[in-house]
PDB file of N, CA and C in Angstrom:
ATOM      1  N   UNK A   1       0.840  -1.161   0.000  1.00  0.00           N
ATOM      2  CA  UNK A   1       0.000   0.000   0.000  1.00  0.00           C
ATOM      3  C   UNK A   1       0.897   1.240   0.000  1.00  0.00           C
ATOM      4  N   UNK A   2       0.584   2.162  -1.230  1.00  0.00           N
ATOM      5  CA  UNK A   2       1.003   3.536  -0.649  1.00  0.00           C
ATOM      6  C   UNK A   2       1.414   4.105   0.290  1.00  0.00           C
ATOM      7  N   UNK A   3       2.398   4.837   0.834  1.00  0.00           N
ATOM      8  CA  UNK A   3       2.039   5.881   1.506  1.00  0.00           C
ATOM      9  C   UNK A   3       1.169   6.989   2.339  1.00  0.00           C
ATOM     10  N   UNK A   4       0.722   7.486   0.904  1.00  0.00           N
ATOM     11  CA  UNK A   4      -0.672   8.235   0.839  1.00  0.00           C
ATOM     12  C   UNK A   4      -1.460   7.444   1.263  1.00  0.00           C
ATOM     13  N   UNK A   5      -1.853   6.608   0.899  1.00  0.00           N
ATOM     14  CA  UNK A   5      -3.076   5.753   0.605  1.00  0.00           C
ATOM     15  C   UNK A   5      -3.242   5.375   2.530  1.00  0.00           C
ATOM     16  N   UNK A   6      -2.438   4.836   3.311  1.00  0.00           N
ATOM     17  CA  UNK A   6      -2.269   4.766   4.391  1.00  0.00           C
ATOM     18  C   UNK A   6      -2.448   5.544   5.132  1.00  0.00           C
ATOM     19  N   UNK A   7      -1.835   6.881   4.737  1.00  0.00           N
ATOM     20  CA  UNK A   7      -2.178   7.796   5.658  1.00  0.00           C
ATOM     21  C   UNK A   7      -3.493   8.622   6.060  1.00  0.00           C
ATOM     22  N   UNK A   8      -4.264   8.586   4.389  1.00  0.00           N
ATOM     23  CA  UNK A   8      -5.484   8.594   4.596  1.00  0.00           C
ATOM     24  C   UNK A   8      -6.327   7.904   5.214  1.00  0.00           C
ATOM     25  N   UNK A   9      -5.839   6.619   4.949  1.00  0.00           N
ATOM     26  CA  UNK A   9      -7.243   5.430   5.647  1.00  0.00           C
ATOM     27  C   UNK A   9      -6.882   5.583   7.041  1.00  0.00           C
ATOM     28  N   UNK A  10      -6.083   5.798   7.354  1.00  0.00           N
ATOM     29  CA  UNK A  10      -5.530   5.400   8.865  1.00  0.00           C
ATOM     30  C   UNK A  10      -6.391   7.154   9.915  1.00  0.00           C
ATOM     31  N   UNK A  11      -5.979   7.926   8.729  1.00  0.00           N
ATOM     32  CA  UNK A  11      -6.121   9.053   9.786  1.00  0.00           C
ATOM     33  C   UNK A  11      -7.866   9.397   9.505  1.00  0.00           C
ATOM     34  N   UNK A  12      -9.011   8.361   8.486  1.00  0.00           N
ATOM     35  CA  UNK A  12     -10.131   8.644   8.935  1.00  0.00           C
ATOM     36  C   UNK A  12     -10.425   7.842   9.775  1.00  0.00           C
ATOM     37  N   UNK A  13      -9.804   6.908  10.785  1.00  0.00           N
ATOM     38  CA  UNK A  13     -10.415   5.778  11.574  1.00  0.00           C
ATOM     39  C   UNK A  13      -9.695   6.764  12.921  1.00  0.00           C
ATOM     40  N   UNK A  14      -8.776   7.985  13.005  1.00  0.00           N
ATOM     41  CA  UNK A  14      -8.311   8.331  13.942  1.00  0.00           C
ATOM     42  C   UNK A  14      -9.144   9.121  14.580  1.00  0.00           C
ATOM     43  N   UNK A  15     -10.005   8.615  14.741  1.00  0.00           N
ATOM     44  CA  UNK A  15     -10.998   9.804  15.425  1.00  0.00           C
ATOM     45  C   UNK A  15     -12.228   9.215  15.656  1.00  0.00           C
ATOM     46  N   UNK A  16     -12.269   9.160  17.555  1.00  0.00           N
ATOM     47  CA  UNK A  16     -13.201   8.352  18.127  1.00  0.00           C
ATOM     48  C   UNK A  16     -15.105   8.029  17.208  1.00  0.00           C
ATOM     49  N   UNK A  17     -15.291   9.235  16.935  1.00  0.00           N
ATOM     50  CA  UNK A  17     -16.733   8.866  16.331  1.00  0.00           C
ATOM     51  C   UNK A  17     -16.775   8.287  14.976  1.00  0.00           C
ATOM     52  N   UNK A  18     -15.604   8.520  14.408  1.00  0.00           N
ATOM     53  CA  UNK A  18     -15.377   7.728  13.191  1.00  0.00           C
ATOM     54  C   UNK A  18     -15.231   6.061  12.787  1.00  0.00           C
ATOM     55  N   UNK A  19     -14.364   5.815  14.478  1.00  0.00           N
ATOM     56  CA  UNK A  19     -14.230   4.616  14.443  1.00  0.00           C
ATOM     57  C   UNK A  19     -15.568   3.992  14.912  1.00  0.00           C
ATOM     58  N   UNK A  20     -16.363   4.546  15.716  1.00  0.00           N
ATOM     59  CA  UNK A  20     -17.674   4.118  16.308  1.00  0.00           C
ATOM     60  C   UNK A  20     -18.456   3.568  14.862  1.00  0.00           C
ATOM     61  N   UNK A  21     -18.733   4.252  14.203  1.00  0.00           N
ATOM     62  CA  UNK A  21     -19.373   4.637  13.116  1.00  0.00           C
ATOM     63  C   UNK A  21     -19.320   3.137  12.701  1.00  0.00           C
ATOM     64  N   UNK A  22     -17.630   2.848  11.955  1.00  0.00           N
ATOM     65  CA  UNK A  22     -17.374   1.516  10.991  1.00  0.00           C
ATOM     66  C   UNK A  22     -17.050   0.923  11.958  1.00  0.00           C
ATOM     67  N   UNK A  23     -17.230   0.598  13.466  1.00  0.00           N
ATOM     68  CA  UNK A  23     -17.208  -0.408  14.113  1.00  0.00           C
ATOM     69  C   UNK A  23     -18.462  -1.051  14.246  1.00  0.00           C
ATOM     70  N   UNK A  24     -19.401  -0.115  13.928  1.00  0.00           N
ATOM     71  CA  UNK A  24     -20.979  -0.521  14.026  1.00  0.00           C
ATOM     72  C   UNK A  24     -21.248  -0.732  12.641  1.00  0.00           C
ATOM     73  N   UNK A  25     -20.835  -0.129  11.430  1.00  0.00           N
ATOM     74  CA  UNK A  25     -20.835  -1.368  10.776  1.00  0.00           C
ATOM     75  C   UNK A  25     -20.513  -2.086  10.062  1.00  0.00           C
ATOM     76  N   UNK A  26     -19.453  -2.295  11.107  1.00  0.00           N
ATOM     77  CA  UNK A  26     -18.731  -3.895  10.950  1.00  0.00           C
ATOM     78  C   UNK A  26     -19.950  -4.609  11.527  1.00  0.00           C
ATOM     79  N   UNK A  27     -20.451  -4.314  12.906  1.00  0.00           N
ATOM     80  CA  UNK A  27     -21.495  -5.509  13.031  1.00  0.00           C
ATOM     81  C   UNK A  27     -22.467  -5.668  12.081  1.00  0.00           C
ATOM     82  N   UNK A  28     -22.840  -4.429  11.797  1.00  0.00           N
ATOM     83  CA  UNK A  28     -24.507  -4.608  10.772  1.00  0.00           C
ATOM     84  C   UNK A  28     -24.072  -5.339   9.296  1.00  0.00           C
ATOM     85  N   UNK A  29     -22.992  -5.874   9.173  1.00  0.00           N
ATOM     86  CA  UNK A  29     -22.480  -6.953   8.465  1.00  0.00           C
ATOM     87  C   UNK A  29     -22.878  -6.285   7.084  1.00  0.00           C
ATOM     88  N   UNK A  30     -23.341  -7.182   5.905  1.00  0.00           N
ATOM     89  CA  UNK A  30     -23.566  -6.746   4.726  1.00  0.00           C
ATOM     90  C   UNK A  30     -24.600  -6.003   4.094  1.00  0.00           C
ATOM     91  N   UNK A  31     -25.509  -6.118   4.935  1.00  0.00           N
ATOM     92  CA  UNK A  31     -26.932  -5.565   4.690  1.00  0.00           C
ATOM     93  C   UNK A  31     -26.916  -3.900   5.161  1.00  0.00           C
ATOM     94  N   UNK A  32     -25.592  -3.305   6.293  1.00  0.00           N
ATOM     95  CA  UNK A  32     -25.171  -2.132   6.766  1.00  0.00           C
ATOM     96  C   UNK A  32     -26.699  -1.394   7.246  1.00  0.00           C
ATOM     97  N   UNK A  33     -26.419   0.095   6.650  1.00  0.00           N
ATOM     98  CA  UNK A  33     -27.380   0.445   7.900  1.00  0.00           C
ATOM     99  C   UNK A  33     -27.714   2.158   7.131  1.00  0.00           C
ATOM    100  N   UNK A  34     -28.922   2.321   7.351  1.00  0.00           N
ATOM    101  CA  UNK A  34     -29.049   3.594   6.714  1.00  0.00           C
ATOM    102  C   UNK A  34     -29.029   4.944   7.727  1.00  0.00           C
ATOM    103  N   UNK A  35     -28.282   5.932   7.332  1.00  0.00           N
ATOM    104  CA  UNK A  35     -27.795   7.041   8.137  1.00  0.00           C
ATOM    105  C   UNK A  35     -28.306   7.410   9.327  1.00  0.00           C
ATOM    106  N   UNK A  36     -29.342   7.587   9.527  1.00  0.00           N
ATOM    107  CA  UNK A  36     -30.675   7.615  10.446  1.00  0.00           C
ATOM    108  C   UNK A  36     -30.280   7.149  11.688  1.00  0.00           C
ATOM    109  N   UNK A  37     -30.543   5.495  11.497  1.00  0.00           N
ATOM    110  CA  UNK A  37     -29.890   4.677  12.115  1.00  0.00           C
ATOM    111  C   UNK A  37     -28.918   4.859  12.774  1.00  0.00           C
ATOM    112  N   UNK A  38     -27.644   4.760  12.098  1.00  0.00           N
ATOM    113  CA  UNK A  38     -26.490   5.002  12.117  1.00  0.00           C
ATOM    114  C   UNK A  38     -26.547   6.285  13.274  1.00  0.00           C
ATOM    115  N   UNK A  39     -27.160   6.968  13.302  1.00  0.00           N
ATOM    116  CA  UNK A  39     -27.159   8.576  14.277  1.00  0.00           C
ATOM    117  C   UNK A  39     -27.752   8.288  15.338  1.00  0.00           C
ATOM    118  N   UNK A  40     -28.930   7.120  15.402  1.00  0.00           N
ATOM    119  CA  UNK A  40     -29.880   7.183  16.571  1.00  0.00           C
ATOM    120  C   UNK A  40     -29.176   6.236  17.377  1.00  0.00           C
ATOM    121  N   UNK A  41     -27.534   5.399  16.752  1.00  0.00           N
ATOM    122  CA  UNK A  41     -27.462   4.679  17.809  1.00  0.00           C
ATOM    123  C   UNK A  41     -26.403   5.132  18.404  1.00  0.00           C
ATOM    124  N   UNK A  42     -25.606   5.765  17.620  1.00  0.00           N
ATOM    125  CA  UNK A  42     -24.166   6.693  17.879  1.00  0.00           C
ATOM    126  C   UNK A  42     -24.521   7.826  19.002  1.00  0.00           C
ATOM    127  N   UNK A  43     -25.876   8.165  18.319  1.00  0.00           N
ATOM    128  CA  UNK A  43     -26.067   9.639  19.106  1.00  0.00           C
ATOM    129  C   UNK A  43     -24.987  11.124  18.592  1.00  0.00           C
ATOM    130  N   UNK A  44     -24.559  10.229  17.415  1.00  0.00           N
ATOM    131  CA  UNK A  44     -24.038  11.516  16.989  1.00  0.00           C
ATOM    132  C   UNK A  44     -25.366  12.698  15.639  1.00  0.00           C
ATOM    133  N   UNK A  45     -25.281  13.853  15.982  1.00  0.00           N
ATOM    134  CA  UNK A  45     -26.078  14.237  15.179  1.00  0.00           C
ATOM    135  C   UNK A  45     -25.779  14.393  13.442  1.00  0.00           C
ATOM    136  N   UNK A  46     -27.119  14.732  13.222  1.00  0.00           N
ATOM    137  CA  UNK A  46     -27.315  13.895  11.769  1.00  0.00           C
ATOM    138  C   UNK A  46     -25.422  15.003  10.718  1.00  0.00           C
ATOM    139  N   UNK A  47     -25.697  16.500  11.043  1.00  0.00           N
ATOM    140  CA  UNK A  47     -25.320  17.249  10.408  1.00  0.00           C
ATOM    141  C   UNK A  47     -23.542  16.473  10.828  1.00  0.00           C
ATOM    142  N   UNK A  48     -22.813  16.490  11.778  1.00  0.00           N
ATOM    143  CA  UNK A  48     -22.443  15.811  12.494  1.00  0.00           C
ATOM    144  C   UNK A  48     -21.512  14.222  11.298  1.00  0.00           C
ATOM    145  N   UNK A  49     -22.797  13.690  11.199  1.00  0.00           N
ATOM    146  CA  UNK A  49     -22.612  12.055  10.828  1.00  0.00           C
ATOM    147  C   UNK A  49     -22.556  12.511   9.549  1.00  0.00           C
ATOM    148  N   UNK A  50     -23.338  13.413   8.841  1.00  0.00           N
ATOM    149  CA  UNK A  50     -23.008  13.382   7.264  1.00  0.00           C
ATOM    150  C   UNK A  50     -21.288  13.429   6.764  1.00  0.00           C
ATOM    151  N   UNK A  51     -21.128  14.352   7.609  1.00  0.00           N
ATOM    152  CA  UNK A  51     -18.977  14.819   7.983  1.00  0.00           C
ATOM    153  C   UNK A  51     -18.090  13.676   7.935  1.00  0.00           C
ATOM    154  N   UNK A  52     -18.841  12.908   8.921  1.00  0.00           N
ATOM    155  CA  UNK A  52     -17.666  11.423   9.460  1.00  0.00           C
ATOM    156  C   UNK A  52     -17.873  10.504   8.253  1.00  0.00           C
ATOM    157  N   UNK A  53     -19.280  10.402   7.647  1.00  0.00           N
ATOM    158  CA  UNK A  53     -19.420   9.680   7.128  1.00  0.00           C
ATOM    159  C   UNK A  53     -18.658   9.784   5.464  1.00  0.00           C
ATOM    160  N   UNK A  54     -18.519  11.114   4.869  1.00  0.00           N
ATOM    161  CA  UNK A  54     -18.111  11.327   4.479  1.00  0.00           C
ATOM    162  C   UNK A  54     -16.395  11.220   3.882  1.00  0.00           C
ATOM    163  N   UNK A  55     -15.864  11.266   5.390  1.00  0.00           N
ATOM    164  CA  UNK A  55     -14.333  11.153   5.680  1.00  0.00           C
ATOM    165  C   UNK A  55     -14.491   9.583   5.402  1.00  0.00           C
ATOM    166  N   UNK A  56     -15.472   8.577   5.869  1.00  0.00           N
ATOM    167  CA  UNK A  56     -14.777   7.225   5.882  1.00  0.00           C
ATOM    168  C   UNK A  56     -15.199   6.907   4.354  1.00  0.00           C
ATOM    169  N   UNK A  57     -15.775   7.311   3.956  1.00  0.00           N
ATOM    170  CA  UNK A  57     -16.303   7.300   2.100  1.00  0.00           C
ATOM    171  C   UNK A  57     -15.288   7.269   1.117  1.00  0.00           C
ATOM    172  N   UNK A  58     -14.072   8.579   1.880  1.00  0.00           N
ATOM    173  CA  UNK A  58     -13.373   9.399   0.633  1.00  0.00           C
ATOM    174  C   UNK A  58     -12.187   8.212   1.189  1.00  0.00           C
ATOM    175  N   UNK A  59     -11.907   7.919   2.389  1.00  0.00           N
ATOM    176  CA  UNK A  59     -10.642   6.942   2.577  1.00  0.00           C
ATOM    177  C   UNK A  59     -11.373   5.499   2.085  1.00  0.00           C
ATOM    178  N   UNK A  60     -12.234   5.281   1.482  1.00  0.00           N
ATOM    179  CA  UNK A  60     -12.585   3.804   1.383  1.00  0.00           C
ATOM    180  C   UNK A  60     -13.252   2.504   2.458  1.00  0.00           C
ATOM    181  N   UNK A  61     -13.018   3.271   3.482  1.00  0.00           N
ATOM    182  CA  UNK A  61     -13.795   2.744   4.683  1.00  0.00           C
ATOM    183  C   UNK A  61     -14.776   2.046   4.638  1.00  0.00           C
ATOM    184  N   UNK A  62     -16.064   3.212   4.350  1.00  0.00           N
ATOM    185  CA  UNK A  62     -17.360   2.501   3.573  1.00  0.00           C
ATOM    186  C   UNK A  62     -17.918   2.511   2.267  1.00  0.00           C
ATOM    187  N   UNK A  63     -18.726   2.413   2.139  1.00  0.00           N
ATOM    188  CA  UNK A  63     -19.683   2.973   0.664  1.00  0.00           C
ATOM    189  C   UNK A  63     -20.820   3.198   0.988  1.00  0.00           C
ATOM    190  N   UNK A  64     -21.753   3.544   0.037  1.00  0.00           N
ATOM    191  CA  UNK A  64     -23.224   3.955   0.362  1.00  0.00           C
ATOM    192  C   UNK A  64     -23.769   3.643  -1.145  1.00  0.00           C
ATOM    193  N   UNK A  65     -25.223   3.063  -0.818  1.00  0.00           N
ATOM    194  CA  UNK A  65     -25.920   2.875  -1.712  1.00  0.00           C
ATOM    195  C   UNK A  65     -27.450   3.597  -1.656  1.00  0.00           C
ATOM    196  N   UNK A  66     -28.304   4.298  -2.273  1.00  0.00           N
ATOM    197  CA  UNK A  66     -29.445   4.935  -2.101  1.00  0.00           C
ATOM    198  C   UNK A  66     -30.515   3.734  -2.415  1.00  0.00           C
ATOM    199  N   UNK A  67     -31.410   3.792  -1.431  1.00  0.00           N
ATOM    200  CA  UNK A  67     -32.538   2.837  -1.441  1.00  0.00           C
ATOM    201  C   UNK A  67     -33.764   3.435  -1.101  1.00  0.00           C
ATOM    202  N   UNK A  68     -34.649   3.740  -1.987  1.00  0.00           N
ATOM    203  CA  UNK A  68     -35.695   4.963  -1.486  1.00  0.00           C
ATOM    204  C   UNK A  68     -35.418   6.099  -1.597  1.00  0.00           C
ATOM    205  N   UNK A  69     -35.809   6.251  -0.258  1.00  0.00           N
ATOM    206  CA  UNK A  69     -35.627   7.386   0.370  1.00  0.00           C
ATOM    207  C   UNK A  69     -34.449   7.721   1.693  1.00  0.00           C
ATOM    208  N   UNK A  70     -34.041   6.454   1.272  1.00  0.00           N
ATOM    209  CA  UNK A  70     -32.471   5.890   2.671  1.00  0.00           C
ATOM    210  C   UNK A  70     -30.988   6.088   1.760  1.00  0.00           C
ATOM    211  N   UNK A  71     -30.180   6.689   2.528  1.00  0.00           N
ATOM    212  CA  UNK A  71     -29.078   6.306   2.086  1.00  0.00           C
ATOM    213  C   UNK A  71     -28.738   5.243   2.847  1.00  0.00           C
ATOM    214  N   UNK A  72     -28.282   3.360   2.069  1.00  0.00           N
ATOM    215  CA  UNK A  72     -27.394   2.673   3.036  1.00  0.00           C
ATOM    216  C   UNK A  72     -25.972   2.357   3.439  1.00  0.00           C
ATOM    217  N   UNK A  73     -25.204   2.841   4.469  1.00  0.00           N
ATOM    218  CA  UNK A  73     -23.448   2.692   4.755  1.00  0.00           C
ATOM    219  C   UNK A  73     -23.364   1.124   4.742  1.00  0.00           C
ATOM    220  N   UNK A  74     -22.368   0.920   4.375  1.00  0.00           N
ATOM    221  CA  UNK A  74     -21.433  -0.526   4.641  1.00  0.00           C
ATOM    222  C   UNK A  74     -20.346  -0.292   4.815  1.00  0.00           C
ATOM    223  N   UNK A  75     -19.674  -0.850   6.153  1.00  0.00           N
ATOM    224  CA  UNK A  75     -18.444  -1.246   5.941  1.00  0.00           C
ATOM    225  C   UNK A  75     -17.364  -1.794   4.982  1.00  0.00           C
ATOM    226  N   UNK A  76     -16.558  -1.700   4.748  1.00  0.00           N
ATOM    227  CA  UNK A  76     -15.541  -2.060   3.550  1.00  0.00           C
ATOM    228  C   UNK A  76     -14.688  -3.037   3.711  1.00  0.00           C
ATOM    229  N   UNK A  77     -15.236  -4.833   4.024  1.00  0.00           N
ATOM    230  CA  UNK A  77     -14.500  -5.519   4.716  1.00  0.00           C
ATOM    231  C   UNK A  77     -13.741  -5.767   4.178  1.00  0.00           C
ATOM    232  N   UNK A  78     -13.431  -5.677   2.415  1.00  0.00           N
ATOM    233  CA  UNK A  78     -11.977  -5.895   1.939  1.00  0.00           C
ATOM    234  C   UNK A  78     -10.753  -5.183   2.516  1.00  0.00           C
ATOM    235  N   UNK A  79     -11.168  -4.186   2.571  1.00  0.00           N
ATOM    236  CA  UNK A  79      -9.742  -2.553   2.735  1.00  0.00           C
ATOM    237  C   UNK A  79      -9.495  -3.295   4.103  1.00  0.00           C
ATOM    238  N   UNK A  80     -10.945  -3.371   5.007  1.00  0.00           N
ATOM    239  CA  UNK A  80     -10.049  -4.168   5.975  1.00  0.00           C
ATOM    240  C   UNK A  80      -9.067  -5.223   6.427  1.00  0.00           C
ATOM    241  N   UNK A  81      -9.570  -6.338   5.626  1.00  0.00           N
ATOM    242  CA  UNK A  81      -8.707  -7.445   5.055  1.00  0.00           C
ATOM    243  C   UNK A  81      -7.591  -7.019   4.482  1.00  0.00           C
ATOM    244  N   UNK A  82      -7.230  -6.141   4.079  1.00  0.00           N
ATOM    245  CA  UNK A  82      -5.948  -5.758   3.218  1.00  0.00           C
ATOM    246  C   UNK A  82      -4.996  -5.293   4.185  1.00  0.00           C
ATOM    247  N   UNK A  83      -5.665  -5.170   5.442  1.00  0.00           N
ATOM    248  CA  UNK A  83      -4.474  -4.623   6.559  1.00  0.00           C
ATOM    249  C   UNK A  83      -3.971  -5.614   7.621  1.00  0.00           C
TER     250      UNK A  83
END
């Protein structure tokens, strides 16, 4: 792995609500979890979670897929596997 590439992934997991975030879902396994969610269990607020969620997006962390009217997060268990 890069350099870069490391230093990014590493420094969006450096930061307690971030890691909360893709530690939760890591549990919600493949089916993940739509933002909402994701806020009502963190307790982090929505404006808040769009930010973090964002940061773990752009390092590869998670992804998101639109369903409805939901956006859904997943964890990125490859990138994880790769470490």
């Amino acid at each position: 792995m890069k350099t870069q590439t490391a230093v990014t992934s590493l420094s969006a997991l450096a930061q307690a609500s971030r890691l909360n975030v893709f530690r939760l879902l890591i549990q919600a396994g493949a089916e993940g979890l739509p933002a909402g969610k994701i806020s009502e269990v963190t307790g982090i607020a929505p404006s808040a979670l769009s930010f973090h969620l964002k940061e773990l997006n752009h390092a590869g962390w998670v992804s998101s897929e639109s369903a409805g009217r939901f956006v859904i997060y997943r964890a990125n268990t490859e990138l994880m596997q790769d470490w």
